[in-house]
C-alpha atoms as a PDB file:
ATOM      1  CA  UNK A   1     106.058  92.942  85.809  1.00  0.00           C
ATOM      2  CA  UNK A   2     104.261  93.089  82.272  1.00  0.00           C
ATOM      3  CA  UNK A   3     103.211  96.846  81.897  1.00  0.00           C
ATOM      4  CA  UNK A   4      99.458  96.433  82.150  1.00  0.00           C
ATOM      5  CA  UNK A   5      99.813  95.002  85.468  1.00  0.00           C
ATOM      6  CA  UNK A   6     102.133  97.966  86.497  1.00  0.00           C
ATOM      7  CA  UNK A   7      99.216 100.240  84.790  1.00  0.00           C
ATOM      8  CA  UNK A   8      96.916  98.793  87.196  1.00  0.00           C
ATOM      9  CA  UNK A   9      98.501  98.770  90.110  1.00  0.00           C
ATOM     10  CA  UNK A  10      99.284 102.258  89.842  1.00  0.00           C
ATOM     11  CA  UNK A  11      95.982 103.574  88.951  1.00  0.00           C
ATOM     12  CA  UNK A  12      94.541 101.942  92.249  1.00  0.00           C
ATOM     13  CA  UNK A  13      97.174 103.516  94.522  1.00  0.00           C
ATOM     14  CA  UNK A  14      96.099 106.502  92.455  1.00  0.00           C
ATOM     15  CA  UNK A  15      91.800 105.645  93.308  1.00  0.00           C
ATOM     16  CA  UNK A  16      93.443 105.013  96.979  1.00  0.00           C
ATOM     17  CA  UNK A  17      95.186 108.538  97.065  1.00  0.00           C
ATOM     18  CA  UNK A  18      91.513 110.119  95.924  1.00  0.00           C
ATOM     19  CA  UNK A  19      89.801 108.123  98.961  1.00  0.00           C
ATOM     20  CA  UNK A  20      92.411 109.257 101.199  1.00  0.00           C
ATOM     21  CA  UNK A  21      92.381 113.494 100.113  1.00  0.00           C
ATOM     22  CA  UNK A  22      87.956 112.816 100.059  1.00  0.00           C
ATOM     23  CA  UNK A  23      88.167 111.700 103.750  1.00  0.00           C
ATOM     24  CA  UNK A  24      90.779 114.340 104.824  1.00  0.00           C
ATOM     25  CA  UNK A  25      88.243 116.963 102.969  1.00  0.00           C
ATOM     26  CA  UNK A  26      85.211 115.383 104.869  1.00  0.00           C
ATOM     27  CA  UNK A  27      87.350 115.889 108.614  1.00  0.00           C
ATOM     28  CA  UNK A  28      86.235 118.804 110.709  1.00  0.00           C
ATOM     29  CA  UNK A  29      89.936 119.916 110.774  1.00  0.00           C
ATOM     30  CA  UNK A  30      91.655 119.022 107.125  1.00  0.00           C
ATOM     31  CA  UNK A  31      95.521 119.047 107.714  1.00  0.00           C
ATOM     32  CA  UNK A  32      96.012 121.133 105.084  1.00  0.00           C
ATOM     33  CA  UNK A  33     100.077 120.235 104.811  1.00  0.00           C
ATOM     34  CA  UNK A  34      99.151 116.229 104.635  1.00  0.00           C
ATOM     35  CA  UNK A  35      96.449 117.126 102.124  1.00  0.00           C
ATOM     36  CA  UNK A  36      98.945 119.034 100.076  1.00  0.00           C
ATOM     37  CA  UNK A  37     101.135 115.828  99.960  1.00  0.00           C
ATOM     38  CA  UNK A  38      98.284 113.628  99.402  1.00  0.00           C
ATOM     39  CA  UNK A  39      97.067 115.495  96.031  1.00  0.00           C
ATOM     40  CA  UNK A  40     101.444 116.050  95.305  1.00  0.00           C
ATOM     41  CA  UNK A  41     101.877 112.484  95.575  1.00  0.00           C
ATOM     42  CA  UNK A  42      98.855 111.747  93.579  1.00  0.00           C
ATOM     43  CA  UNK A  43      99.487 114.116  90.569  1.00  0.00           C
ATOM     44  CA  UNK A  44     102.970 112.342  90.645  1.00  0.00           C
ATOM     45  CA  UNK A  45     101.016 108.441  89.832  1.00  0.00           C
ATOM     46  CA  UNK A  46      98.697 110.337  87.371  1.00  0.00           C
ATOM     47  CA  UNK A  47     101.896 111.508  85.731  1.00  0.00           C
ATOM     48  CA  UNK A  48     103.481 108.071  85.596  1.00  0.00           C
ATOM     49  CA  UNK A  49     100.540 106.468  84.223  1.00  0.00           C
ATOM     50  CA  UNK A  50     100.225 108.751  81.391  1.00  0.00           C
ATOM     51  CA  UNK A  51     103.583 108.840  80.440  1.00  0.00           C
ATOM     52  CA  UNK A  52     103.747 105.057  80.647  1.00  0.00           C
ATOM     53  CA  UNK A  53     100.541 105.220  78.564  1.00  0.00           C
ATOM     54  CA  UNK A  54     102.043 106.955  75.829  1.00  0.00           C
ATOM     55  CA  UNK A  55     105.612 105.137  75.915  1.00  0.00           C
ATOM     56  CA  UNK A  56     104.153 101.964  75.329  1.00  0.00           C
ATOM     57  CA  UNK A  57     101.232 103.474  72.608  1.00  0.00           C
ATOM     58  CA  UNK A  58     104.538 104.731  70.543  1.00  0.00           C
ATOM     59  CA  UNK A  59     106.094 101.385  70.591  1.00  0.00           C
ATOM     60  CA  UNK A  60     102.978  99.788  69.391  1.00  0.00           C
END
């Protein structure tokens, strides 16, 4: 998969992730241990994409 298309697919999983922690925020009774993996696995995409960012901005 060309890396563009791997760019966007992970920055909607990422926009996914932020819908996701907004409605467990908006829930009377916020699991706080599945919002705490929600946001971990988030930060993880948002560290992929920027290290794929700058990878392929230092081969170019």
């Amino acid at each position: 998969m060309p890396l563009q298309n791997h760019l966007s697919e992970l920055e909607r999983k990422h926009r996914a992730l932020e819908r996701e922690i907004q409605d467990t925020l908006n829930r009377p009774a916020a699991d706080d241990m599945r919002l705490a993996e929600l946001k971990r696995r988030k930060l993880q995409l948002k560290d992929e994409i920027a290290r794929l960012r700058t990878s392929d901005t230092a081969v170019h």
